[in-house]
Every structure is written in structure tokens, then in C-alpha cells.
C-alpha atoms as a PDB file:
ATOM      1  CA  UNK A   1     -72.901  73.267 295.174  1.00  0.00           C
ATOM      2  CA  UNK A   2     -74.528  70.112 293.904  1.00  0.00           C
ATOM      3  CA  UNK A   3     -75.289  67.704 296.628  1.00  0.00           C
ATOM      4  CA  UNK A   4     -74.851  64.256 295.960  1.00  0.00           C
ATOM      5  CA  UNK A   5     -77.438  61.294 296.582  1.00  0.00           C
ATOM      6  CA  UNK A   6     -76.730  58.911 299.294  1.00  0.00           C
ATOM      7  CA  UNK A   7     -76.343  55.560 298.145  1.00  0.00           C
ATOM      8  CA  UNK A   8     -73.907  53.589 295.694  1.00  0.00           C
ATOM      9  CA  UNK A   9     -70.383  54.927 295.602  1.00  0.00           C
ATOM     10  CA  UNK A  10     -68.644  53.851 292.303  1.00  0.00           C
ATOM     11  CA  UNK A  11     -65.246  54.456 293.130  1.00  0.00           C
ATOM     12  CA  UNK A  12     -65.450  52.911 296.828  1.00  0.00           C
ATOM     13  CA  UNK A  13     -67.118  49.599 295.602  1.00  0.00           C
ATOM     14  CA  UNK A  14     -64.697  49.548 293.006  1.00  0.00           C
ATOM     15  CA  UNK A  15     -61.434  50.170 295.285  1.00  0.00           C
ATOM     16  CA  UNK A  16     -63.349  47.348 297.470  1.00  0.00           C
ATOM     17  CA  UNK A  17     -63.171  45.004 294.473  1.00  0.00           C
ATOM     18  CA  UNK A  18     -59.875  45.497 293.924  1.00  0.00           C
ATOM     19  CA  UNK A  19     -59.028  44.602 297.907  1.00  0.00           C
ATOM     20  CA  UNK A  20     -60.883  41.443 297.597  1.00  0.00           C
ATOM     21  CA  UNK A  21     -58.897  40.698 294.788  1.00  0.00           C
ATOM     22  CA  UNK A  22     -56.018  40.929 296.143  1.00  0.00           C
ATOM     23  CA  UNK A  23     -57.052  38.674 299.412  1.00  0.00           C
ATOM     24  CA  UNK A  24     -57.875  36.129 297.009  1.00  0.00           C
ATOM     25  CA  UNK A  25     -55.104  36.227 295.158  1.00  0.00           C
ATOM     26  CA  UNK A  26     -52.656  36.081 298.169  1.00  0.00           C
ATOM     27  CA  UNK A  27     -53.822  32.491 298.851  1.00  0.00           C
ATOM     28  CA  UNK A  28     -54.059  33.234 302.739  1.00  0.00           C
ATOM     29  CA  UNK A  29     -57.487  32.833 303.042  1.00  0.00           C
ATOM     30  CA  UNK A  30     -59.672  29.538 303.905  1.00  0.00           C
ATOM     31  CA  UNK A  31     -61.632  27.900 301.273  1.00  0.00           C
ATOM     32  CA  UNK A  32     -64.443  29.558 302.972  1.00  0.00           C
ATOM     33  CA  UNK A  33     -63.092  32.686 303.244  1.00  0.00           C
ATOM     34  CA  UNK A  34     -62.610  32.768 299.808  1.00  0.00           C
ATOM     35  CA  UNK A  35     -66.104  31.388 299.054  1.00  0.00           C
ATOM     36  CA  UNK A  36     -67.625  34.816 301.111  1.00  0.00           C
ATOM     37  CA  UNK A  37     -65.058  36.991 299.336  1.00  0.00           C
ATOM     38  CA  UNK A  38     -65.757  35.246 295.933  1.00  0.00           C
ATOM     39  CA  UNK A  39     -69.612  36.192 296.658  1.00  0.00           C
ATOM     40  CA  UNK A  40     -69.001  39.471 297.981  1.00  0.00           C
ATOM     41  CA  UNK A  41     -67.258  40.350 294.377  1.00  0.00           C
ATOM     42  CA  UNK A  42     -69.841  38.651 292.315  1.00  0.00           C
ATOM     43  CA  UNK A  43     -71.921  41.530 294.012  1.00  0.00           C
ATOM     44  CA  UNK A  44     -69.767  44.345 294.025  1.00  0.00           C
ATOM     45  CA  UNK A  45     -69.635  43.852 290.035  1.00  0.00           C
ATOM     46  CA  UNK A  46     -73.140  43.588 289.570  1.00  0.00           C
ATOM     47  CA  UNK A  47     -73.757  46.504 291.179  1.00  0.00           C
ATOM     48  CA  UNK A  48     -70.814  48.775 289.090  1.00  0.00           C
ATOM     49  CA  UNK A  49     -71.928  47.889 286.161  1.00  0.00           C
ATOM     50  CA  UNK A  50     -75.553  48.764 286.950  1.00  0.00           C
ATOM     51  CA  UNK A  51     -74.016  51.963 287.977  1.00  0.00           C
ATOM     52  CA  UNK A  52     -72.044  51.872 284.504  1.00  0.00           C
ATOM     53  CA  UNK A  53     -74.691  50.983 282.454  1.00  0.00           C
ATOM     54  CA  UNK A  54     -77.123  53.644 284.211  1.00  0.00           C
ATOM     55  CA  UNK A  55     -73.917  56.212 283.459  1.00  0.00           C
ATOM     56  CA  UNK A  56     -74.323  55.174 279.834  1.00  0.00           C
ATOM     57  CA  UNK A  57     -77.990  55.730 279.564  1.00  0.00           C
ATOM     58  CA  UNK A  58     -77.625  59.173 280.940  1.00  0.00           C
ATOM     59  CA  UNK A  59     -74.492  60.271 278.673  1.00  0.00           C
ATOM     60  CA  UNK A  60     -76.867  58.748 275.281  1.00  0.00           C
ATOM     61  CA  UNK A  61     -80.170  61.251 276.127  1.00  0.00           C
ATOM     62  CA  UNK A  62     -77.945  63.977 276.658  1.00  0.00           C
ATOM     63  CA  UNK A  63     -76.115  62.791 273.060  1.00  0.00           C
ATOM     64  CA  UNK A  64     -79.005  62.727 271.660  1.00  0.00           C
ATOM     65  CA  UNK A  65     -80.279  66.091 272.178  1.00  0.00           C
ATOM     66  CA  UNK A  66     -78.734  66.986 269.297  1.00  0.00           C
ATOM     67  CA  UNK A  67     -77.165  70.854 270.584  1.00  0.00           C
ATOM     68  CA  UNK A  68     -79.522  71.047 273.386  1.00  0.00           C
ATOM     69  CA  UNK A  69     -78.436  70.716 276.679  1.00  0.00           C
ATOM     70  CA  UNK A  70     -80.613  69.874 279.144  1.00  0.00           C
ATOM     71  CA  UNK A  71     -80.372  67.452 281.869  1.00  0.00           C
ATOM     72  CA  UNK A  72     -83.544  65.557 282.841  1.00  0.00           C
ATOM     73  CA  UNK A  73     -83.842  63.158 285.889  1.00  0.00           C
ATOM     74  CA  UNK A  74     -82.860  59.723 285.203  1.00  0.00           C
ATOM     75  CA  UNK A  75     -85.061  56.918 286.973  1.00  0.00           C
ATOM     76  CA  UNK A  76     -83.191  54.731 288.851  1.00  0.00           C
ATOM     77  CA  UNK A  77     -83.777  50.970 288.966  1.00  0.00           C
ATOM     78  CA  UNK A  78     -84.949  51.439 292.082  1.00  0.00           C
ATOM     79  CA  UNK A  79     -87.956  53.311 291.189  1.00  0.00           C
ATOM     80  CA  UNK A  80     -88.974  50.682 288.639  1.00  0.00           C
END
């Protein structure tokens, strides 16, 4: 079984997103509160579509291997 690396978790920051949304859009919170939430999405987005764009990169080297297969390790942005 593959394990998987600790760290970002697409589909929780994105189901995160999605709640803050929805706060937001409820018009309950304080001007504030909607400032924080605001910020907290600007970041949540950033970081999915680093994870998108890193997804992207990965699917285009293993395109391009014509009809080889072979998976090589990707850096992350965090080792640059």
C-alpha cells in the first residue's frame, strides 16, 4: 500500500473553502468576521491551486514520455 505524505489535503482545504463560503454568504457574520474568513479563503485558494498546478506538472512528464511509464519524484515548492 502506498503511503501518503503528510501535509496539504486537497479535498479537505477545498470542503473548508466551500464552508467559509457559505458563512459568508449567510450574512451572520461581523464585518470582521468576514474580513478573517475573507483572508482565510484568499489562502485556502492559493494553496489548491499550487496543489493543482503541481498535479498538472506531474500528469505533463508522465504525457510526455511518449509510451513509457515511469513515475519520477516531483520536487515540491518546498524544496526550491
Amino acid at each position: 500500500m502506498v503511503k501518503k505524505k503528510q501535509g496539504f489535503a486537497f479535498e479537505n482545504s477545498l470542503a473548508e473553502l466551500e464552508t467559509l463560503v457559505e458563512k459568508m454568504e449567510s450574512g451572520d457574520l461581523s464585518l470582521e468576521q468576514s474580513l478573517q474568513a475573507f483572508e482565510q479563503g484568499i489562502s485556502l485558494t492559493r494553496e489548491c491551486q499550487q496543489a493543482l498546478s503541481s498535479a498538472e506538472q506531474k500528469v505533463q512528464l508522465l504525457v510526455q514520455r511518449n509510451d513509457k511509464l515511469s513515475v519520477e519524484p516531483f520536487p515540491d515548492s518546498d524544496d526550491q
